[in-house]
N, C-alpha and C. Protein backbone atom coordinates (compact mmCIF):
# COMPACT_ATOMS: atom_id res chain seq x y z
N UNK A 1 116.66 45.65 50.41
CA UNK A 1 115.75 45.33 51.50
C UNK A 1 114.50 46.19 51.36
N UNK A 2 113.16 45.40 51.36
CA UNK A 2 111.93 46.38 51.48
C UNK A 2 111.19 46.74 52.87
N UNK A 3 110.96 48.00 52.54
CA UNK A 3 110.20 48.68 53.96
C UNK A 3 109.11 47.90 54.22
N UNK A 4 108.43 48.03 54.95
CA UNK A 4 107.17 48.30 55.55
C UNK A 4 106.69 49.01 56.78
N UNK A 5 105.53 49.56 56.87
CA UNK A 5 105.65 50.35 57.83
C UNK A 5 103.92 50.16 58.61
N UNK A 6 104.20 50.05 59.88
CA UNK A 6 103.07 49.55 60.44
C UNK A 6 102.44 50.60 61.41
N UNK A 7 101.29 50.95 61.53
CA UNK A 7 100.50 52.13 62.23
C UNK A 7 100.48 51.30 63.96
N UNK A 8 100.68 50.48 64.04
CA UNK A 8 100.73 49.44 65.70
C UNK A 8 101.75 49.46 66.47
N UNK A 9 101.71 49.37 67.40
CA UNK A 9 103.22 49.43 68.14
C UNK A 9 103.57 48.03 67.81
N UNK A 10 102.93 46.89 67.29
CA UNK A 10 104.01 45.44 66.68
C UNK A 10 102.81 45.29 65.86
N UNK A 11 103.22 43.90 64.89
CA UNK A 11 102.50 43.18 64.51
C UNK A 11 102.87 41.87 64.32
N UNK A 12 101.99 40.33 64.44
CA UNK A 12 102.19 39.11 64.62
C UNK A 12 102.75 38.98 63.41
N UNK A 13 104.05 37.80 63.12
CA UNK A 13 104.68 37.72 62.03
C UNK A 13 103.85 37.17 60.86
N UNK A 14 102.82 36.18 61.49
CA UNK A 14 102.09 34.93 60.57
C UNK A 14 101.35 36.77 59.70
N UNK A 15 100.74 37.78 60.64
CA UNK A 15 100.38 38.78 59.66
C UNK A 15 100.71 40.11 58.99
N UNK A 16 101.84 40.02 59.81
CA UNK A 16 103.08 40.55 58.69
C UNK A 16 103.20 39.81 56.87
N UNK A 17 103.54 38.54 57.09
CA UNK A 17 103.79 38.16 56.11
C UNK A 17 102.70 38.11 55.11
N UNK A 18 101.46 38.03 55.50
CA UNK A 18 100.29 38.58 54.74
C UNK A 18 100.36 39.79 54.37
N UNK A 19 100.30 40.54 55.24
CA UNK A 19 100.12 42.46 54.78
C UNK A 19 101.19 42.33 53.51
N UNK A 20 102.49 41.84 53.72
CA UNK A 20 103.76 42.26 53.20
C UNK A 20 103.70 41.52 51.95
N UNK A 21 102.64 40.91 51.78
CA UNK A 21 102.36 40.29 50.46
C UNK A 21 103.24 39.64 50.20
N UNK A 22 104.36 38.77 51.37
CA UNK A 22 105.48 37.79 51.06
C UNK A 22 104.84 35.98 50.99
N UNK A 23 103.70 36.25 51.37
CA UNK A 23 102.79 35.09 51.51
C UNK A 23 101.01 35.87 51.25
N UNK A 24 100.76 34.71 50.51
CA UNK A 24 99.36 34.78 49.68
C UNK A 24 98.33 34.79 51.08
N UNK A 25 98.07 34.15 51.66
CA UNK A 25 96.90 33.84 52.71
C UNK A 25 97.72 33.92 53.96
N UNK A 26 96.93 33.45 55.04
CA UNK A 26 97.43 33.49 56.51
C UNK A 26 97.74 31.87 56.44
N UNK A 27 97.15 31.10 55.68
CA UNK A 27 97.37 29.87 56.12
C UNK A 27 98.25 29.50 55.09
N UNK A 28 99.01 29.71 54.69
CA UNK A 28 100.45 29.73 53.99
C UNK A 28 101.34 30.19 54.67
N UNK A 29 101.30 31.29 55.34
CA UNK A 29 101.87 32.21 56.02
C UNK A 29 102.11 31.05 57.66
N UNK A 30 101.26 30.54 57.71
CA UNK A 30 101.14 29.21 58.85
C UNK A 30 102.32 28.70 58.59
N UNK A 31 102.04 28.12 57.54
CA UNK A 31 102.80 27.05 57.10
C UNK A 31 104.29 27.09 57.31
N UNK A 32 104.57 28.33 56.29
CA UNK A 32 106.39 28.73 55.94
C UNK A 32 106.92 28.80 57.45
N UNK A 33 106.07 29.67 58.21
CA UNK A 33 106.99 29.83 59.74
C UNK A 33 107.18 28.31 60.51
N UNK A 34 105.99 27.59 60.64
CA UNK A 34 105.69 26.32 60.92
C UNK A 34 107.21 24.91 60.97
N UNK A 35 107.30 25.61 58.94
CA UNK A 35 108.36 24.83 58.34
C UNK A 35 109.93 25.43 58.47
N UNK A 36 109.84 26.32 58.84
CA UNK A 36 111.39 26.74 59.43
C UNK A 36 111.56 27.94 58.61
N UNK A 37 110.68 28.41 57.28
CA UNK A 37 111.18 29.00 56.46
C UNK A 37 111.63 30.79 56.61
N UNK A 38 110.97 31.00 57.70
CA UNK A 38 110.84 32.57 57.99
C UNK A 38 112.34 32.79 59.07
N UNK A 39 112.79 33.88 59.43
CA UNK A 39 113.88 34.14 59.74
C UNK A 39 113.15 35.57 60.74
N UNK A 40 113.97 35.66 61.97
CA UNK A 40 113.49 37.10 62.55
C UNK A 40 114.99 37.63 63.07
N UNK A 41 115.35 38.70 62.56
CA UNK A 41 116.67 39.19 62.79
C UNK A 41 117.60 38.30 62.50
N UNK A 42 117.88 37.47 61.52
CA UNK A 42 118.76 36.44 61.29
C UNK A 42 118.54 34.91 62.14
N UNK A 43 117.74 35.23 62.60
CA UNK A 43 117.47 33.86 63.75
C UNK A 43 116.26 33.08 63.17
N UNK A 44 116.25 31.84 63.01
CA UNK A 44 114.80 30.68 62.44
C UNK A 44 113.64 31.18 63.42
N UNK A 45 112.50 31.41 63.20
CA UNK A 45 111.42 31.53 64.39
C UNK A 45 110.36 30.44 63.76
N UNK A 46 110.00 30.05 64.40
CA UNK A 46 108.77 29.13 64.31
C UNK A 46 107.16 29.35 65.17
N UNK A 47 107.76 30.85 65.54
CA UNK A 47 106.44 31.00 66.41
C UNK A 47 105.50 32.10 65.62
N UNK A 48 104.35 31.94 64.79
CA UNK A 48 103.22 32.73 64.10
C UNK A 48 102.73 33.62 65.05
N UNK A 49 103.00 33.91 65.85
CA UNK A 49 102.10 35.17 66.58
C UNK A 49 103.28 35.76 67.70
N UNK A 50 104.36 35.02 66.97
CA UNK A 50 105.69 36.49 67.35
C UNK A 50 105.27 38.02 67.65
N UNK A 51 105.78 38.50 68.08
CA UNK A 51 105.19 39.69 68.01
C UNK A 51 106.97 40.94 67.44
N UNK A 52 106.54 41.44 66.25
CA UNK A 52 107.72 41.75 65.33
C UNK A 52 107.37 43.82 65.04
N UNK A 53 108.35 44.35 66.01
CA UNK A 53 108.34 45.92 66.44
C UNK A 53 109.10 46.54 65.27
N UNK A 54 108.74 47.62 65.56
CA UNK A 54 109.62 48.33 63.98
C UNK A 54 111.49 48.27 64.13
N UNK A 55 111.96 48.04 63.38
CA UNK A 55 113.40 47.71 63.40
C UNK A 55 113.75 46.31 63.38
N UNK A 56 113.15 45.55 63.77
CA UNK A 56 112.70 43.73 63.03
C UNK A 56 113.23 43.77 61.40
N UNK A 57 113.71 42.63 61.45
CA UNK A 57 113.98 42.23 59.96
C UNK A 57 113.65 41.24 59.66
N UNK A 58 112.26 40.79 59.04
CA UNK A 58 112.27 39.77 58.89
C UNK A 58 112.26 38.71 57.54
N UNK A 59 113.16 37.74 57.43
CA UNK A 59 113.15 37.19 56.05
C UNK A 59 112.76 35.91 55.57
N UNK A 60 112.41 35.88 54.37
CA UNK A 60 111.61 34.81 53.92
C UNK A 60 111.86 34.49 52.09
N UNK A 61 112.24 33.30 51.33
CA UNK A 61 112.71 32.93 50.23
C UNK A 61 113.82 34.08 49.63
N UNK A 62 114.78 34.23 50.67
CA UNK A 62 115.93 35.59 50.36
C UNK A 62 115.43 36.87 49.72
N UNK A 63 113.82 37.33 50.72
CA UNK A 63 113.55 38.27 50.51
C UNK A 63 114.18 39.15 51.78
N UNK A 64 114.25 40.20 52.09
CA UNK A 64 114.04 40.50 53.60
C UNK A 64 113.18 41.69 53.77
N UNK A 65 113.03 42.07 55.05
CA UNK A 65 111.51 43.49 55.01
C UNK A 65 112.26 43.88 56.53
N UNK A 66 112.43 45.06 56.60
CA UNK A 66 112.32 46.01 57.64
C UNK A 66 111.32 46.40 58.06
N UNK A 67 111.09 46.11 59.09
CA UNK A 67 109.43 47.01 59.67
C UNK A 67 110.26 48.43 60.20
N UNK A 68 109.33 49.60 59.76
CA UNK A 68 108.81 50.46 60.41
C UNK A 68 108.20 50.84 60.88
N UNK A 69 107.83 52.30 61.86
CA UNK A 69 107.04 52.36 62.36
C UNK A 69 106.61 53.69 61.56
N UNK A 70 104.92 53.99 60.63
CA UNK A 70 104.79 54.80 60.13
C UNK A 70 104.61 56.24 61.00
N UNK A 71 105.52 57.16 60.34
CA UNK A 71 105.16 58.36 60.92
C UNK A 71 103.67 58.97 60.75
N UNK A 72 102.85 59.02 60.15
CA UNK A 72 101.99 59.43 59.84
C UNK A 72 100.72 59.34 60.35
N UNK A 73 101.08 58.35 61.49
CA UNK A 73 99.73 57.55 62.36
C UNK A 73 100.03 58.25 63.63
């Protein structure tokens, strides 16, 4: 499973999956959640402006990503 770690108290999934470089653009990133493809804690989400807190898992083409929350901010 890969980290990520976010300086925000959340961030929207559609730009999660951008930052997390699991999707190329935002409007790809549209798309996959759109099409069922994204997963939030094991559950299908279809909503792009989810809002996804550190300890979220979210997965996509049997990748998965843990958000954190960076200490350093």
């Amino acid at each position: 499973m890969e980290k990520v770690a976010i300086t925000t108290p959340f961030i929207k999934l559609d730009a999660l999956l951008k930052f997390s470089a699991m999707t190329g653009s935002g409007g790809e990133a549209k798309t996959v959640i759109a099409d069922g493809l994204v997963g939030v804690n094991g559950e299908t989400c279809l909503q792009r402006g989810k809002k996804i807190y550190p300890g979220d898992v979210v997965s996509f083409c049997g990748a998965e990503l843990l958000v954190e929350k960076d200490e350093n901010s």
